[in-house]
C-alpha atoms as a PDB file:
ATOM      1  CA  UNK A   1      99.809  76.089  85.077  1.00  0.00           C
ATOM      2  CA  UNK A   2     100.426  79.933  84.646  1.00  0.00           C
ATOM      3  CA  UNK A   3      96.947  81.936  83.614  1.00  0.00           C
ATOM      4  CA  UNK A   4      97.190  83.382  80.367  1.00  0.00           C
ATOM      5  CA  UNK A   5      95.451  86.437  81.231  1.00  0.00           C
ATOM      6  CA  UNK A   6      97.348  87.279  84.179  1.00  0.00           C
ATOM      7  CA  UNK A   7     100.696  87.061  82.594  1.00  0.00           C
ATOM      8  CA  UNK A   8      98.690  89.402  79.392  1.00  0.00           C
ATOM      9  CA  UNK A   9      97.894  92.035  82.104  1.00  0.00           C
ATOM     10  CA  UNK A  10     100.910  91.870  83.507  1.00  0.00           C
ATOM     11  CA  UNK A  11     102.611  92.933  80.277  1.00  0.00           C
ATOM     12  CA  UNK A  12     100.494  95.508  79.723  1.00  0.00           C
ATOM     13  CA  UNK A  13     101.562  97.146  82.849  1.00  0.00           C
ATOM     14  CA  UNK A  14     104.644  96.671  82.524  1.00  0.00           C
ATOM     15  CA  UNK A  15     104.677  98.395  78.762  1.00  0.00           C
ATOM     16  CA  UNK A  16     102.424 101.289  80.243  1.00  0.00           C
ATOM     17  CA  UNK A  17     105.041 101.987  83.266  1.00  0.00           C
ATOM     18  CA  UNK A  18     108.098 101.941  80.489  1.00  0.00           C
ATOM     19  CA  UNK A  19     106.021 104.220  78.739  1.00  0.00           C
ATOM     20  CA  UNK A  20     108.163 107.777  78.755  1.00  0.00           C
ATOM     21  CA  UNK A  21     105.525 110.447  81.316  1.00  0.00           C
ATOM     22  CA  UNK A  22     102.628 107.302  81.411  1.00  0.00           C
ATOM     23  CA  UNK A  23     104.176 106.671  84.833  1.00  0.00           C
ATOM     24  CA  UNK A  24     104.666 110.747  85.893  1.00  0.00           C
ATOM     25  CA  UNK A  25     101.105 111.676  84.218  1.00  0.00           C
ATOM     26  CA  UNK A  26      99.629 108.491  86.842  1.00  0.00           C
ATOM     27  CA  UNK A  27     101.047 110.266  89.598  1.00  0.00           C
ATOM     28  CA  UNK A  28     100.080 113.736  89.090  1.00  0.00           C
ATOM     29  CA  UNK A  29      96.673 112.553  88.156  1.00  0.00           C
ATOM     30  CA  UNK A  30      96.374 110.725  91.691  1.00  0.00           C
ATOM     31  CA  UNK A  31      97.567 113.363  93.078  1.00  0.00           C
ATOM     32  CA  UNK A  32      95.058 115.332  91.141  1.00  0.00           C
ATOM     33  CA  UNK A  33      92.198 112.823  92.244  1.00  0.00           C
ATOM     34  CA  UNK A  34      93.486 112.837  95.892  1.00  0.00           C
ATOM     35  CA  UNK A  35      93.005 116.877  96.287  1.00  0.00           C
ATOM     36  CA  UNK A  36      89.872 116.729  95.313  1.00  0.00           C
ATOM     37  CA  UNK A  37      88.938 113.947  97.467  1.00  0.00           C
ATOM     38  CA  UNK A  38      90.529 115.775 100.352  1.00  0.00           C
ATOM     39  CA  UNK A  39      89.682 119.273  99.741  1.00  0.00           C
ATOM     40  CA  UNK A  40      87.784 120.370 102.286  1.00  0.00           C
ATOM     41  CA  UNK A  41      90.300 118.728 104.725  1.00  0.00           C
ATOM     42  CA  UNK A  42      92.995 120.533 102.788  1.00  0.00           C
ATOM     43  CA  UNK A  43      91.989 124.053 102.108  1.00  0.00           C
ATOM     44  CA  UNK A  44      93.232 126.214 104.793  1.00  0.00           C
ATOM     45  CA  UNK A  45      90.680 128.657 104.207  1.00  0.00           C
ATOM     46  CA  UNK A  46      86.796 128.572 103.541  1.00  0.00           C
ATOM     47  CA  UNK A  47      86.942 129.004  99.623  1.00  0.00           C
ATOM     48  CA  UNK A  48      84.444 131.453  99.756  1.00  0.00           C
ATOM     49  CA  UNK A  49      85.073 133.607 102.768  1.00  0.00           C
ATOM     50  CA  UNK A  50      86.238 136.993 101.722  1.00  0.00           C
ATOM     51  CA  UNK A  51      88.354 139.690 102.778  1.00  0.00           C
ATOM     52  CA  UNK A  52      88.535 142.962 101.276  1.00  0.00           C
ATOM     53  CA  UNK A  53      90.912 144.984 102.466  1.00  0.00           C
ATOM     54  CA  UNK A  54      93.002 142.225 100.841  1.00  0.00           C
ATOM     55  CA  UNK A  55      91.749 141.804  97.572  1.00  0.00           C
ATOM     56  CA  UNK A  56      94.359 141.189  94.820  1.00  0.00           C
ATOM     57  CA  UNK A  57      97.283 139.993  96.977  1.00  0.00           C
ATOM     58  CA  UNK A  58     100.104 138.158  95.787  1.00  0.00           C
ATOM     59  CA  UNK A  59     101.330 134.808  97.455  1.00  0.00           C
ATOM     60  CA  UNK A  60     102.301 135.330 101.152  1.00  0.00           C
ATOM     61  CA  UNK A  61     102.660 133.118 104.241  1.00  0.00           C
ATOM     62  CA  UNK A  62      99.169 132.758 104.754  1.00  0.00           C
ATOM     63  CA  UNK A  63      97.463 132.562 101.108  1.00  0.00           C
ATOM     64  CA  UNK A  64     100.352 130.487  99.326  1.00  0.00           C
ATOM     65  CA  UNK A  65      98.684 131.367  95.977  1.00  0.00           C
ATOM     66  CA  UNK A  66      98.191 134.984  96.538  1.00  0.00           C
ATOM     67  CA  UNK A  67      93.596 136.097  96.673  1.00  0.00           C
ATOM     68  CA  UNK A  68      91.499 137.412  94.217  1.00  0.00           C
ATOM     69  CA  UNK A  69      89.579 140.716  93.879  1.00  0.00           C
ATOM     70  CA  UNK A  70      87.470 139.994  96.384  1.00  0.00           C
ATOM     71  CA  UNK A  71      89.977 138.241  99.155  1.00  0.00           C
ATOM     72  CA  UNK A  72      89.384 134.656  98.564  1.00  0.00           C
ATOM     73  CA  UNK A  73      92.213 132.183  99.240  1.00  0.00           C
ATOM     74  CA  UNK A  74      93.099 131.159  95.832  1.00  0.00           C
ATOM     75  CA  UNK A  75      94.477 128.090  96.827  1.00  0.00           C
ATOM     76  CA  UNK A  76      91.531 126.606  98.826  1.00  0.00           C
ATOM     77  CA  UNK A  77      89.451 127.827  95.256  1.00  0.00           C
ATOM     78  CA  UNK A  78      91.602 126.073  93.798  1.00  0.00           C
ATOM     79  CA  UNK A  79      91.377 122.390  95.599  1.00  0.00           C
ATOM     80  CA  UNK A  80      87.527 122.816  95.980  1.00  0.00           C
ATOM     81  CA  UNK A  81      87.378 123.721  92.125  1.00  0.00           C
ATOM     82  CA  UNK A  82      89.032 120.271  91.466  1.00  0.00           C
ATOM     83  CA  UNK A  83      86.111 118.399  92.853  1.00  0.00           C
ATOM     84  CA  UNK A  84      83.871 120.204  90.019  1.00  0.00           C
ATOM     85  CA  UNK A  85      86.346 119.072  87.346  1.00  0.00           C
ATOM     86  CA  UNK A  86      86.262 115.597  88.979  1.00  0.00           C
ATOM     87  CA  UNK A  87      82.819 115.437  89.061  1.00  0.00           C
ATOM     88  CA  UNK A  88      82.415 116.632  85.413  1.00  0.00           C
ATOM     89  CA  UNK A  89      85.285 114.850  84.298  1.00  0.00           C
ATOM     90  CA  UNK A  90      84.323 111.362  86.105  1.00  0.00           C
ATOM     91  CA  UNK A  91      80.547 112.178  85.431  1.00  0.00           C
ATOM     92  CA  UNK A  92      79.971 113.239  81.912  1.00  0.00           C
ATOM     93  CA  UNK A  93      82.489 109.550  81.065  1.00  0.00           C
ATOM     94  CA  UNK A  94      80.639 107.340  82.770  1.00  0.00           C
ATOM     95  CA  UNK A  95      77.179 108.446  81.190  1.00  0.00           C
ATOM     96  CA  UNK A  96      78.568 109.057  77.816  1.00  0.00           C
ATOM     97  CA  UNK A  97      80.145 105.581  77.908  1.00  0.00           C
ATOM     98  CA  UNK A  98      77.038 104.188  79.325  1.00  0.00           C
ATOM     99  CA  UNK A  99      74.378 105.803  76.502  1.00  0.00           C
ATOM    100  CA  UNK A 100      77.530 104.476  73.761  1.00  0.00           C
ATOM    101  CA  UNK A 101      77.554 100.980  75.246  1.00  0.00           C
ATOM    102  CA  UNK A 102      74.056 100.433  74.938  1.00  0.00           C
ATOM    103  CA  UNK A 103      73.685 102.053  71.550  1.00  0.00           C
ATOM    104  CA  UNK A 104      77.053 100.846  70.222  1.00  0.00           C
ATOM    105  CA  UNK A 105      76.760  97.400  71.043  1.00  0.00           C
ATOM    106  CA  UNK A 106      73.426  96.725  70.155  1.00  0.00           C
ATOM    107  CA  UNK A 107      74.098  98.683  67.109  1.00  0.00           C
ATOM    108  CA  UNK A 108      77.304  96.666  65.738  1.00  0.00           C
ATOM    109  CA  UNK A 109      76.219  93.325  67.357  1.00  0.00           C
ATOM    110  CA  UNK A 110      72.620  93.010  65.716  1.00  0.00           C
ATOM    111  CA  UNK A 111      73.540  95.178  62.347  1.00  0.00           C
ATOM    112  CA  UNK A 112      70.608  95.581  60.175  1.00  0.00           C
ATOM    113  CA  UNK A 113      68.162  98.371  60.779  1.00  0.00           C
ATOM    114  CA  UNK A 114      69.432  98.768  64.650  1.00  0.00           C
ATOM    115  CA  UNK A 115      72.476  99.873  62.761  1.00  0.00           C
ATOM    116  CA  UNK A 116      71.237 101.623  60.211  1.00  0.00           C
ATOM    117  CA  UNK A 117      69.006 103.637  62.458  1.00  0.00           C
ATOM    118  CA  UNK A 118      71.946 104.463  65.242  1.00  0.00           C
ATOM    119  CA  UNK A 119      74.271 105.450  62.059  1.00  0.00           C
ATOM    120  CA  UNK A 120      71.484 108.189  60.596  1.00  0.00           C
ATOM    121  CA  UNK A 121      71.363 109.277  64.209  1.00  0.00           C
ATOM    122  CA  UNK A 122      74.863 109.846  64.920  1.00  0.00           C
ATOM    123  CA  UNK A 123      75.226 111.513  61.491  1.00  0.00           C
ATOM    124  CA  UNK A 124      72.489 114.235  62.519  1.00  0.00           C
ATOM    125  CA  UNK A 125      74.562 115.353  65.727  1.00  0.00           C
ATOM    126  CA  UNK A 126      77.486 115.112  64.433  1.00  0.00           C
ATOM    127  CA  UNK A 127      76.462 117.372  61.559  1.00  0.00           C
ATOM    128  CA  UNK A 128      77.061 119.995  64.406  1.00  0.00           C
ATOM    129  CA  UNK A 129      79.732 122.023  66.580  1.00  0.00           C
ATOM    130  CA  UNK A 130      79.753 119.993  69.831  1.00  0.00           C
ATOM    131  CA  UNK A 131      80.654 123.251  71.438  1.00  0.00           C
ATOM    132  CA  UNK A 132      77.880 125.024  69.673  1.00  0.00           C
ATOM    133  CA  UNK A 133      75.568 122.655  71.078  1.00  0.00           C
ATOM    134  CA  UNK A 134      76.735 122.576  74.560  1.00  0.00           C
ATOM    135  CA  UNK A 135      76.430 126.580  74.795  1.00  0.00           C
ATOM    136  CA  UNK A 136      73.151 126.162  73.246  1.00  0.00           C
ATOM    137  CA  UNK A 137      71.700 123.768  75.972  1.00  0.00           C
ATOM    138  CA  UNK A 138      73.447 124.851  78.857  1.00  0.00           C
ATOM    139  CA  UNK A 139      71.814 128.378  77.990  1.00  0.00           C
ATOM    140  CA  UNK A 140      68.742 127.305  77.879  1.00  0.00           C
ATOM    141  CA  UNK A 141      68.709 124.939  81.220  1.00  0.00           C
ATOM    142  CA  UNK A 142      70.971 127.754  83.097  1.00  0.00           C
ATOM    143  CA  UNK A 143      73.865 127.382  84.578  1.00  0.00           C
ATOM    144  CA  UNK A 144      74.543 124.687  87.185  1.00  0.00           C
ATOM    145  CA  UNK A 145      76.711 121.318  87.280  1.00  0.00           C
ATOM    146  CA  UNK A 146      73.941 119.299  86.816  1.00  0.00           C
ATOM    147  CA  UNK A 147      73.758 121.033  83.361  1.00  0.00           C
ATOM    148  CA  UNK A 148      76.533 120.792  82.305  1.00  0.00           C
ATOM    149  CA  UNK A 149      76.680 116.652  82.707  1.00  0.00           C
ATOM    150  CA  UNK A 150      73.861 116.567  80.758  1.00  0.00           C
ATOM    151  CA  UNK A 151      74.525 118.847  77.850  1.00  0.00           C
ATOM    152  CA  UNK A 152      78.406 117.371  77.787  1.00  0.00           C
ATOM    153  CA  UNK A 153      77.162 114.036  78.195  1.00  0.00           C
ATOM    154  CA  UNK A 154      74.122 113.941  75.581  1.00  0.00           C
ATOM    155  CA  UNK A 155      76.501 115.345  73.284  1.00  0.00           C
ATOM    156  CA  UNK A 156      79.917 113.017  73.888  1.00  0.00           C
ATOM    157  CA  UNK A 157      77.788 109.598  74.087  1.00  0.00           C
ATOM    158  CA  UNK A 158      78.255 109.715  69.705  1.00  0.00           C
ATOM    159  CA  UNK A 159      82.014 109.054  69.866  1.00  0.00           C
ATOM    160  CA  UNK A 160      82.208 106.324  72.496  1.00  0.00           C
ATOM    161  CA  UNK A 161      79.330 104.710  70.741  1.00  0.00           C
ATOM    162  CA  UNK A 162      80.654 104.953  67.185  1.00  0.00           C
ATOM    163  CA  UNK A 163      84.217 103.448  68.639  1.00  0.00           C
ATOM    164  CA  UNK A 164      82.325 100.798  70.600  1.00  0.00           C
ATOM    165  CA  UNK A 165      80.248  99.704  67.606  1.00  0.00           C
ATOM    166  CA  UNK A 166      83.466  99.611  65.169  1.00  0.00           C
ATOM    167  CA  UNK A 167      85.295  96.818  68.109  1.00  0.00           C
ATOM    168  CA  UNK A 168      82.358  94.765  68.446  1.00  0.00           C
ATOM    169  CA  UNK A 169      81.524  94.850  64.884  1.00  0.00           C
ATOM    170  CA  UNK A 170      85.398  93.453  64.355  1.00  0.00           C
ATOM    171  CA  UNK A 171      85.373  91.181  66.878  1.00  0.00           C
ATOM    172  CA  UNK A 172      81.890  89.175  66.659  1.00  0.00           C
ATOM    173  CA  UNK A 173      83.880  87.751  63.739  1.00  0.00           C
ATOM    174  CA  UNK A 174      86.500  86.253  65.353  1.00  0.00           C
ATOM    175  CA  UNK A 175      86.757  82.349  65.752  1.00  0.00           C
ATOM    176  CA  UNK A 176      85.576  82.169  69.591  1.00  0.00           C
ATOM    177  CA  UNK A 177      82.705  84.272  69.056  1.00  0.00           C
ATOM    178  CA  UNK A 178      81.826  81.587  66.387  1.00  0.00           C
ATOM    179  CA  UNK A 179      82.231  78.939  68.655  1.00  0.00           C
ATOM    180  CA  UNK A 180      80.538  80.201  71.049  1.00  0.00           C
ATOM    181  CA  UNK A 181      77.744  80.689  68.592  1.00  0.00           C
ATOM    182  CA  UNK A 182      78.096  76.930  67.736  1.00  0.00           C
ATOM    183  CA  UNK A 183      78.107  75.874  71.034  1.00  0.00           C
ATOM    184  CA  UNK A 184      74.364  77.241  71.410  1.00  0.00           C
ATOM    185  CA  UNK A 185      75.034  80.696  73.209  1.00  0.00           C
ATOM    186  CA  UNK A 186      72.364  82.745  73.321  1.00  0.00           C
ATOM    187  CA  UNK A 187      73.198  86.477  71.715  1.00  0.00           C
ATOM    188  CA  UNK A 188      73.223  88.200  75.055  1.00  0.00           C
ATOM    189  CA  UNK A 189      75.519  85.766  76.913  1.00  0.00           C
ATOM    190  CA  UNK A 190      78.436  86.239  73.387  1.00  0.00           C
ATOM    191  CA  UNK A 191      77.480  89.975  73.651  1.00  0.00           C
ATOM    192  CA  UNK A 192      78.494  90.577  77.070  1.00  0.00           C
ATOM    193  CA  UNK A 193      80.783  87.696  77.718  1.00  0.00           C
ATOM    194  CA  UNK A 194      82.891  87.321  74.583  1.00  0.00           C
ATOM    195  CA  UNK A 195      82.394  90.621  72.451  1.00  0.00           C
ATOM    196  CA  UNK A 196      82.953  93.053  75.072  1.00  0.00           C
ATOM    197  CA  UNK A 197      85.535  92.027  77.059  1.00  0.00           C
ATOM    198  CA  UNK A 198      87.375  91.910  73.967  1.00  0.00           C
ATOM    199  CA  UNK A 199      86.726  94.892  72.612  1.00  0.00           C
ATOM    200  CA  UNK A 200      87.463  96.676  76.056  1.00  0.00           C
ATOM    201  CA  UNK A 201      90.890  98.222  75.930  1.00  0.00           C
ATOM    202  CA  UNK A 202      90.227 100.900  73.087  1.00  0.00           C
ATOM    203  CA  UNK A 203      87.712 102.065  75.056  1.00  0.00           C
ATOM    204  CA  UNK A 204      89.356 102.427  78.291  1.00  0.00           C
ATOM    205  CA  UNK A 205      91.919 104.864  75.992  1.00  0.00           C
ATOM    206  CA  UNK A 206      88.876 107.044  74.726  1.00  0.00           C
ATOM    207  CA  UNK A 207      87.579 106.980  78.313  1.00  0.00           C
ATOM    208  CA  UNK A 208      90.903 108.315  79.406  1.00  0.00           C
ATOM    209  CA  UNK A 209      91.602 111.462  76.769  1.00  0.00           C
ATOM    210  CA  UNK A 210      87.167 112.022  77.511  1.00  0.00           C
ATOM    211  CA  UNK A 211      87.985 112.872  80.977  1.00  0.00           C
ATOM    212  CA  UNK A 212      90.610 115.512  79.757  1.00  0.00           C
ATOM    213  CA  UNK A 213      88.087 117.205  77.081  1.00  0.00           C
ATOM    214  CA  UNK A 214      85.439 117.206  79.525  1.00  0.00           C
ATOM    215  CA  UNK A 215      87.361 119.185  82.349  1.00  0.00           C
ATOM    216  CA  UNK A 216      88.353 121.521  79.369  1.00  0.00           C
ATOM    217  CA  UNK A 217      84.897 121.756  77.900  1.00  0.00           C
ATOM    218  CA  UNK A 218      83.113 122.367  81.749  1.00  0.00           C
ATOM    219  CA  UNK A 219      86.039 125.072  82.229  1.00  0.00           C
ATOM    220  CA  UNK A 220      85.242 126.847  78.989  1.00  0.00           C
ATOM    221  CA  UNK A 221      81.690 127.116  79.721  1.00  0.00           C
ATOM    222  CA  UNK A 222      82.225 128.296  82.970  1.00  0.00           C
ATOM    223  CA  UNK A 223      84.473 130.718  81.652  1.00  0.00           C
ATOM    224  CA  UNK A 224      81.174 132.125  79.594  1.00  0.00           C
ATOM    225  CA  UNK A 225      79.091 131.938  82.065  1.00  0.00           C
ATOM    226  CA  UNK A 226      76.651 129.068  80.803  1.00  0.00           C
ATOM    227  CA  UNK A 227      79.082 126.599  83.751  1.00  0.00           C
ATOM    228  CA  UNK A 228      78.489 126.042  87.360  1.00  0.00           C
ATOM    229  CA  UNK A 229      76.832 128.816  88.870  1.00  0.00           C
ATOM    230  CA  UNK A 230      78.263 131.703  91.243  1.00  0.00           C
ATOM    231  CA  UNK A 231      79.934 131.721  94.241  1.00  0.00           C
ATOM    232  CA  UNK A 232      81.089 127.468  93.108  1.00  0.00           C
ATOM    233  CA  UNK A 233      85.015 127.905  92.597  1.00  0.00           C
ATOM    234  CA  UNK A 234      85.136 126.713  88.969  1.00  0.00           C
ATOM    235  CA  UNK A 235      88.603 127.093  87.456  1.00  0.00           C
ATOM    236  CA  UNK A 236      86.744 128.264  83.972  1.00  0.00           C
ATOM    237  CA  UNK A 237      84.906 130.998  86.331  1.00  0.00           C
ATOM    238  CA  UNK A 238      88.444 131.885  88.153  1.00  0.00           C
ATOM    239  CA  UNK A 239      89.968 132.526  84.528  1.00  0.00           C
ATOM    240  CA  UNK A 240      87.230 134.958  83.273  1.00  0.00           C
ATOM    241  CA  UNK A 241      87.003 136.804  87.411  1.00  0.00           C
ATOM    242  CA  UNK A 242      90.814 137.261  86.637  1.00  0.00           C
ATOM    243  CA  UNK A 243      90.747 137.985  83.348  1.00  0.00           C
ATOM    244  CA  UNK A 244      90.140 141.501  84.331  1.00  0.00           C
ATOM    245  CA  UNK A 245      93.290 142.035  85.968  1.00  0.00           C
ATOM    246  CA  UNK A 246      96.275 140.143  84.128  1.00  0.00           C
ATOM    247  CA  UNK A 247      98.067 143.418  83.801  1.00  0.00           C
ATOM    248  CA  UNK A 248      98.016 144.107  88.348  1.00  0.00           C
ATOM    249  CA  UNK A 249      97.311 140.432  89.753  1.00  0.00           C
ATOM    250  CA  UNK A 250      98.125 138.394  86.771  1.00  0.00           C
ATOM    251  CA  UNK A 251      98.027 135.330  89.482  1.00  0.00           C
ATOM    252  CA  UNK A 252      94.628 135.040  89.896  1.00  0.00           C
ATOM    253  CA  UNK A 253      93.834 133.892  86.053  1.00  0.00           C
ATOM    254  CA  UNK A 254      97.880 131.974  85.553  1.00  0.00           C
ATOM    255  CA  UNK A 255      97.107 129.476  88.898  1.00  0.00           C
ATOM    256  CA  UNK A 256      93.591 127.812  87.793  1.00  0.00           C
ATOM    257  CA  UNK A 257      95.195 128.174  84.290  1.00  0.00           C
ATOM    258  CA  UNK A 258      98.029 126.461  85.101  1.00  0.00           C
ATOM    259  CA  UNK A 259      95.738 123.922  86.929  1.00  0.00           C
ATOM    260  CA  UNK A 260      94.296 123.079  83.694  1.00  0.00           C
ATOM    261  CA  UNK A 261      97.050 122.618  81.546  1.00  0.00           C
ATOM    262  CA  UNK A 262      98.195 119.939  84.096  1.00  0.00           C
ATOM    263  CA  UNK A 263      95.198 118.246  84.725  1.00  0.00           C
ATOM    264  CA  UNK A 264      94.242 117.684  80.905  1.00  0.00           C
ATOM    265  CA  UNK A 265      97.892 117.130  80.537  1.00  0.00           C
ATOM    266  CA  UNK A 266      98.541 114.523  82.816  1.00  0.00           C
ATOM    267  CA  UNK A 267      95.489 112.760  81.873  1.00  0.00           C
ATOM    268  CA  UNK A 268      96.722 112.838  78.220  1.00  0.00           C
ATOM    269  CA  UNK A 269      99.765 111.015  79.516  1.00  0.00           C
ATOM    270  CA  UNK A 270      98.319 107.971  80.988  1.00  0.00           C
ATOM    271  CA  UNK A 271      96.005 107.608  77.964  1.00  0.00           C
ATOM    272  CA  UNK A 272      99.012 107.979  76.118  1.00  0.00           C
ATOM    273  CA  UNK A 273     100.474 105.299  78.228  1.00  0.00           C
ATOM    274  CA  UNK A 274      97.568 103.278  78.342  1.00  0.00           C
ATOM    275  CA  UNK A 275      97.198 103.086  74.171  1.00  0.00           C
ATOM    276  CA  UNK A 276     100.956 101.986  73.802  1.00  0.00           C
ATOM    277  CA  UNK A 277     100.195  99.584  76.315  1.00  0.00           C
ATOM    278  CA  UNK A 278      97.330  97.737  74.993  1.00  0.00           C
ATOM    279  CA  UNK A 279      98.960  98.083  71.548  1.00  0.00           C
ATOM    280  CA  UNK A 280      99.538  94.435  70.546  1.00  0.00           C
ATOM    281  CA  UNK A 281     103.119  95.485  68.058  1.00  0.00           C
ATOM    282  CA  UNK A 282     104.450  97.118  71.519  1.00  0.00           C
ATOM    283  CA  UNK A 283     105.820  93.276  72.309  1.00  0.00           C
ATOM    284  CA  UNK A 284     108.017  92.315  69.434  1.00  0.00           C
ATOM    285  CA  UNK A 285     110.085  95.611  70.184  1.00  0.00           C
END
């Protein structure tokens, strides 16, 4: 006999690899993964090593991407910049969706004043610009990547946990979690073993686009200042050291720039790809 779940899963990737750019946004964002993994195998220069009778050159032989004011190999910035987006990206997720589990969960599984008390709580900080916030704390710790996880991820646990408590609260109604109940489960075994599993694949989607705003949001503090501190290779900190100069060496702001744009871009794409797959009315066309 055939498992259910297998043949499930394998629809699901099937649907996600018709999906039009799901299947070009997975590759670019391995590829994306893969320099970061690699970068100090990759970068043909020390990312910080300068040379200043050079400063401001355009690509050549040597520095594909051209150097910036002060010499450095754009290009080995560049791939040792991803790892900080990585890290932030991959980081501020995995605690945000942490903190939400816990507090989402328990919050939309028990009800009553659990869920009272998490839904006063998430309407304080939401009462506030995220951004706001984020400039706020990262001003007052200083500027470093450890930071910036926490100020992104104290501040983007609300959504994941407000999502998570909305699935669980739909599907502890369902007909198996009432069996299960019947059958003498206790509350944490249906919890972790019926509800969430269940309740997975929405989050997996929010996890996905999170990764995205967090690379954005880690780039645009940088960018002010309040990211990770000087001489790190932040694409944020790249944009505002070329700012300066669009108008003579307009390359050293357009490549982390451009960097950017694909990143959050082909991230967008497979969580595209990934909600069209999960989406249940994808079969019956």
């Amino acid at each position: 006999m055939s498992d259910p779940g297998a043949a499930s899963n394998g629809r699901v990737i099937a649907r996600f690899l018709r999906h039009r750019g799901a299947a070009a946004g997975l590759v670019v964002t391995a590829a994306f993964l893969l320099a970061a993994l690699l970068a100090p195998w990759l970068s043909p220069f020390d990312p910080n090593a300068q040379d200043l009778e050079s400063g401001l050159s355009g690509a050549s032989a040597a520095h594909w991407l051209g150097q910036d004011k002060l010499g450095r190999d754009l290009l080995s910035r560049l791939l040792h910049g991803s790892r900080i987006s990585v890290a932030v990206g991959l980081g501020t997720v995995a605690v945000s969706l942490s903190i939400g589990l816990l507090a989402g969960s328990a919050s939309g599984f028990f009800g009553g004043r659990t869920d009272h008390l998490f839904m006063r709580i998430c309407d304080v900080l939401m009462a506030f610009p995220g951004i706001l916030l984020a400039i706020g704390m990262t001003a007052a710790m200083g500027p470093s990547l450890r930071n910036v996880l926490i100020a992104l991820s104290l501040l983007g646990w609300v959504g994941y946990a407000r999502l998570i408590r909305a699935q669980v609260m739909k599907v502890k109604e369902m007909e198996f979690v009432e069996s299960a109940r019947a059958a003498g489960s206790p509350p944490a075994r249906i919890l972790l073993f019926h509800v969430l599993p269940n309740a997975f694949s929405p989050i997996l989607v929010e996890a996905t686009f999170g990764i995205s705003r967090a690379i954005v949001a880690e780039a645009g503090l940088s960018f002010l200042g309040l990211g990770v501190a000087p001489p790190a290779p932040s694409w944020g900190a790249m944009i505002a050291e070329g700012r300066h100069f669009l108008f003579v060496a307009p390359h050293i702001a357009a490549v982390p720039g451009v960097a950017i744009m694909v990143a959050v871009m082909a991230f967008n794409l497979v969580g595209d790809g990934l909600r069209d797959a999960f989406d249940v009315r994808e079969e019956i066309r």
